[in-house]
C-alpha atoms as a PDB file:
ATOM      1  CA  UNK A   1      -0.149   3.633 -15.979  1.00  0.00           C
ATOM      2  CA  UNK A   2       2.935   1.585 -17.025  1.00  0.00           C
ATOM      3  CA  UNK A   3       2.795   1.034 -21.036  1.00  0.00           C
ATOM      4  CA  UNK A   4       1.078  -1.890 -22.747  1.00  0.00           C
ATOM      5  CA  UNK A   5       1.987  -4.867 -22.611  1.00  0.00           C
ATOM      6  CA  UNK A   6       3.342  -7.333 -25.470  1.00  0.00           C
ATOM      7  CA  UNK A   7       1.626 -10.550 -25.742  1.00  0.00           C
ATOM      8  CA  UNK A   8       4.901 -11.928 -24.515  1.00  0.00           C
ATOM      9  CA  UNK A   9       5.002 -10.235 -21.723  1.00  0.00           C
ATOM     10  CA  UNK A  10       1.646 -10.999 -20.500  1.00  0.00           C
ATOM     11  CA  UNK A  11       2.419 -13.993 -21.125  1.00  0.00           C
ATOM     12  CA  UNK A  12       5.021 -13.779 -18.047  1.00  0.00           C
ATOM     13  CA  UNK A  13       2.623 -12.152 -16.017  1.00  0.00           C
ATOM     14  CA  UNK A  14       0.142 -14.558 -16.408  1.00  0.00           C
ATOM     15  CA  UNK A  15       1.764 -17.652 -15.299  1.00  0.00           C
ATOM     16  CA  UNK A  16       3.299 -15.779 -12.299  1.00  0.00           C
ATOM     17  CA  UNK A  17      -0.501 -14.942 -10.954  1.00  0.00           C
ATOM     18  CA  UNK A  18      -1.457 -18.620 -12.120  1.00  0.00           C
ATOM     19  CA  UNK A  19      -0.672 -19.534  -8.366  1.00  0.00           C
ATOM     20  CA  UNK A  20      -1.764 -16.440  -6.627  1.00  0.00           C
ATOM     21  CA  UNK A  21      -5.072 -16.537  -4.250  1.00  0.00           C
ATOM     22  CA  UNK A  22      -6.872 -12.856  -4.096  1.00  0.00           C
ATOM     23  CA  UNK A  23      -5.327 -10.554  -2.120  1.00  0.00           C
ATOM     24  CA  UNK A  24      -8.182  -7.819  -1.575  1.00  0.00           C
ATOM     25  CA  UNK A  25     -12.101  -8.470  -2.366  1.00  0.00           C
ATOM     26  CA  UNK A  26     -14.116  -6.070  -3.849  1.00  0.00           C
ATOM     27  CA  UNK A  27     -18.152  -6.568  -2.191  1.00  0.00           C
ATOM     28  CA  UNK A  28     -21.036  -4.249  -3.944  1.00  0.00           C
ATOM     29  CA  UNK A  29     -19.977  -1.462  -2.157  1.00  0.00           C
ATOM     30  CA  UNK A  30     -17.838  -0.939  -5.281  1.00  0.00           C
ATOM     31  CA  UNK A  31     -14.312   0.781  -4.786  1.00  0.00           C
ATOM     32  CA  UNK A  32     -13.870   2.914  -2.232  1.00  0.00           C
ATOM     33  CA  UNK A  33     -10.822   4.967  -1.129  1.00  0.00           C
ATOM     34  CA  UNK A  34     -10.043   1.966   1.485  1.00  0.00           C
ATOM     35  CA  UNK A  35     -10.251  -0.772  -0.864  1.00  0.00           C
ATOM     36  CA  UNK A  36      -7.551   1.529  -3.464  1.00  0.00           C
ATOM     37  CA  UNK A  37      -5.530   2.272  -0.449  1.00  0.00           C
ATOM     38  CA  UNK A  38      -5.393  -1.683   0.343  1.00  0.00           C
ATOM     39  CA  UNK A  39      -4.733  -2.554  -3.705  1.00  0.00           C
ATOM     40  CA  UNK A  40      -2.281  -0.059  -3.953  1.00  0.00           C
ATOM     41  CA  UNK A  41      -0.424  -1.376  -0.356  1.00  0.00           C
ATOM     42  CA  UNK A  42      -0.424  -4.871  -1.828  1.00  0.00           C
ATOM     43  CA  UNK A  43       1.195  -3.802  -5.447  1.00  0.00           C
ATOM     44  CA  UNK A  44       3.595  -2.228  -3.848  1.00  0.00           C
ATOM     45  CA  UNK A  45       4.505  -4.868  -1.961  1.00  0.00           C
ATOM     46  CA  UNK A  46       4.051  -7.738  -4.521  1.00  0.00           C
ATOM     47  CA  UNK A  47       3.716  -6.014  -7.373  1.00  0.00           C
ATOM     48  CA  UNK A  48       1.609  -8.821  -9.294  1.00  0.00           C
ATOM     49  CA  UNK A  49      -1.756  -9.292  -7.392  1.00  0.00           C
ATOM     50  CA  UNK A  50      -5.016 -11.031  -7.977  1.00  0.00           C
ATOM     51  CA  UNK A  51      -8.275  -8.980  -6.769  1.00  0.00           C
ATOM     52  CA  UNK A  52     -11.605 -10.735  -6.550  1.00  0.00           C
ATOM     53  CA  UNK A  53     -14.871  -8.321  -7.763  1.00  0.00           C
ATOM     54  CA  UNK A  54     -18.456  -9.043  -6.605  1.00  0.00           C
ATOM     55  CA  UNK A  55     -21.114  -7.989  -9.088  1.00  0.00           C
ATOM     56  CA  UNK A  56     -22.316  -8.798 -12.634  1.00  0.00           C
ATOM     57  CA  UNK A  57     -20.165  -8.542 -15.833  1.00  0.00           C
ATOM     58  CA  UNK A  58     -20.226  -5.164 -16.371  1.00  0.00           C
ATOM     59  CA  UNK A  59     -19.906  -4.064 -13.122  1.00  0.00           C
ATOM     60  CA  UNK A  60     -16.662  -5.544 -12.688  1.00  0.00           C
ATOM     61  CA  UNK A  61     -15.153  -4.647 -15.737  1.00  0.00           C
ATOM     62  CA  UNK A  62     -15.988  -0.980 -15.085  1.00  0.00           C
ATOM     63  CA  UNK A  63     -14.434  -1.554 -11.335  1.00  0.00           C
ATOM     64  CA  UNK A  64     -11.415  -3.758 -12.804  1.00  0.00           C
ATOM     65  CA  UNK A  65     -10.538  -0.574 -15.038  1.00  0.00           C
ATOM     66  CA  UNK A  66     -11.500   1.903 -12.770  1.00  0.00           C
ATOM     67  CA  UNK A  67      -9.101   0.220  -9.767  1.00  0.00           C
ATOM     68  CA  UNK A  68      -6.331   0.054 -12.128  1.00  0.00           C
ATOM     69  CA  UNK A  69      -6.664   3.905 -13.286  1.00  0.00           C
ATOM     70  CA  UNK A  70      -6.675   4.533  -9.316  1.00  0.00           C
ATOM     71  CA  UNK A  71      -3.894   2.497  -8.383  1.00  0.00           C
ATOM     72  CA  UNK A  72      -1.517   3.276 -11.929  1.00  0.00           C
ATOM     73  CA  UNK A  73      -1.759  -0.593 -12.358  1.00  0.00           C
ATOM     74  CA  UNK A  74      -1.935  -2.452 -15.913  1.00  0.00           C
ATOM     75  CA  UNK A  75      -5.194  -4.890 -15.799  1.00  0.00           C
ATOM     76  CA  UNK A  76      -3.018  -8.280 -17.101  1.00  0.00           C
ATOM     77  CA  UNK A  77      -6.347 -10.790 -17.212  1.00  0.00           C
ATOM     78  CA  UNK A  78      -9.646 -10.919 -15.875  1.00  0.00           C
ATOM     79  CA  UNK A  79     -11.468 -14.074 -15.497  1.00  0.00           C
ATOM     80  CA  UNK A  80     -15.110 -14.182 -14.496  1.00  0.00           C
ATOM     81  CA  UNK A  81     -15.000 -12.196 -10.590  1.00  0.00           C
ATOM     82  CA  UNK A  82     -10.973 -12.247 -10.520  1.00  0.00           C
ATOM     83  CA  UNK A  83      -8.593  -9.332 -11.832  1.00  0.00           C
ATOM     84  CA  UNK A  84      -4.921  -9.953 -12.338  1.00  0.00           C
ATOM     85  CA  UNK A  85      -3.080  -5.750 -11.993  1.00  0.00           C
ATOM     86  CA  UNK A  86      -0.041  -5.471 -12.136  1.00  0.00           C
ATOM     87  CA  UNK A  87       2.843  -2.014 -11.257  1.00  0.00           C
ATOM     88  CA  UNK A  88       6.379  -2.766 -12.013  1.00  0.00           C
ATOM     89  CA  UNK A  89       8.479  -2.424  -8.950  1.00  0.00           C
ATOM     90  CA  UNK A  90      12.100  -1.342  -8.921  1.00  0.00           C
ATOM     91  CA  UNK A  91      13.645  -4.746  -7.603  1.00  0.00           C
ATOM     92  CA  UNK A  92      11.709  -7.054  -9.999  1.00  0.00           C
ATOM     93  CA  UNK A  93      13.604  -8.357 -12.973  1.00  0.00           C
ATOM     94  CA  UNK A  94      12.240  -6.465 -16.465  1.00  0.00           C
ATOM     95  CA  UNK A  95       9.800  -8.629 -18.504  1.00  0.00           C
ATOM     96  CA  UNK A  96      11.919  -7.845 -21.529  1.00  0.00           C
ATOM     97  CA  UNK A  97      13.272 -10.776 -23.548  1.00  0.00           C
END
């Protein structure tokens, strides 16, 4: 899992995903080994992706955290049923001031 974050930083990262619709759904089937393989196809491609989570509060904070321990992702923001992860990429700028 990439290191933690500086409030800066997240920062960043949260006004990039600001625009972003969800790019997987997670139903109450929970994560599966399709739904990581599908999360982990989109950060690689994007590398800053929004992931909408069925289920009650803690439900989706335990599947937020597990996903991102699954897909080596840092968890950037959740609000309510929407995760922001994010996995640095090699051809994306640094975050670093």
């Amino acid at each position: 899992m990439p290191d933690a974050l500086r409030p800066r930083q997240r920062a960043r990262l949260k006004a990039r995903a600001h625009a972003l619709e969800p790019t997987v759904q997670i139903g109450h089937a929970g994560v599966s080994d399709t739904v990581v393989v599908e999360v982990d196809r989109s950060l690689t491609a994007h590398g800053l992706i929004k992931v909408k989570i069925a289920g009650d509060r803690h439900e989706r904070d335990a599947l937020a955290a597990t996903l991102a321990e699954r897909t080596d992702a840092t968890i950037v923001q959740q609000v309510g049923r929407i995760v922001v992860l994010w996995r640095p990429r090699a051809e994306d700028e640094p975050l670093d001031d």
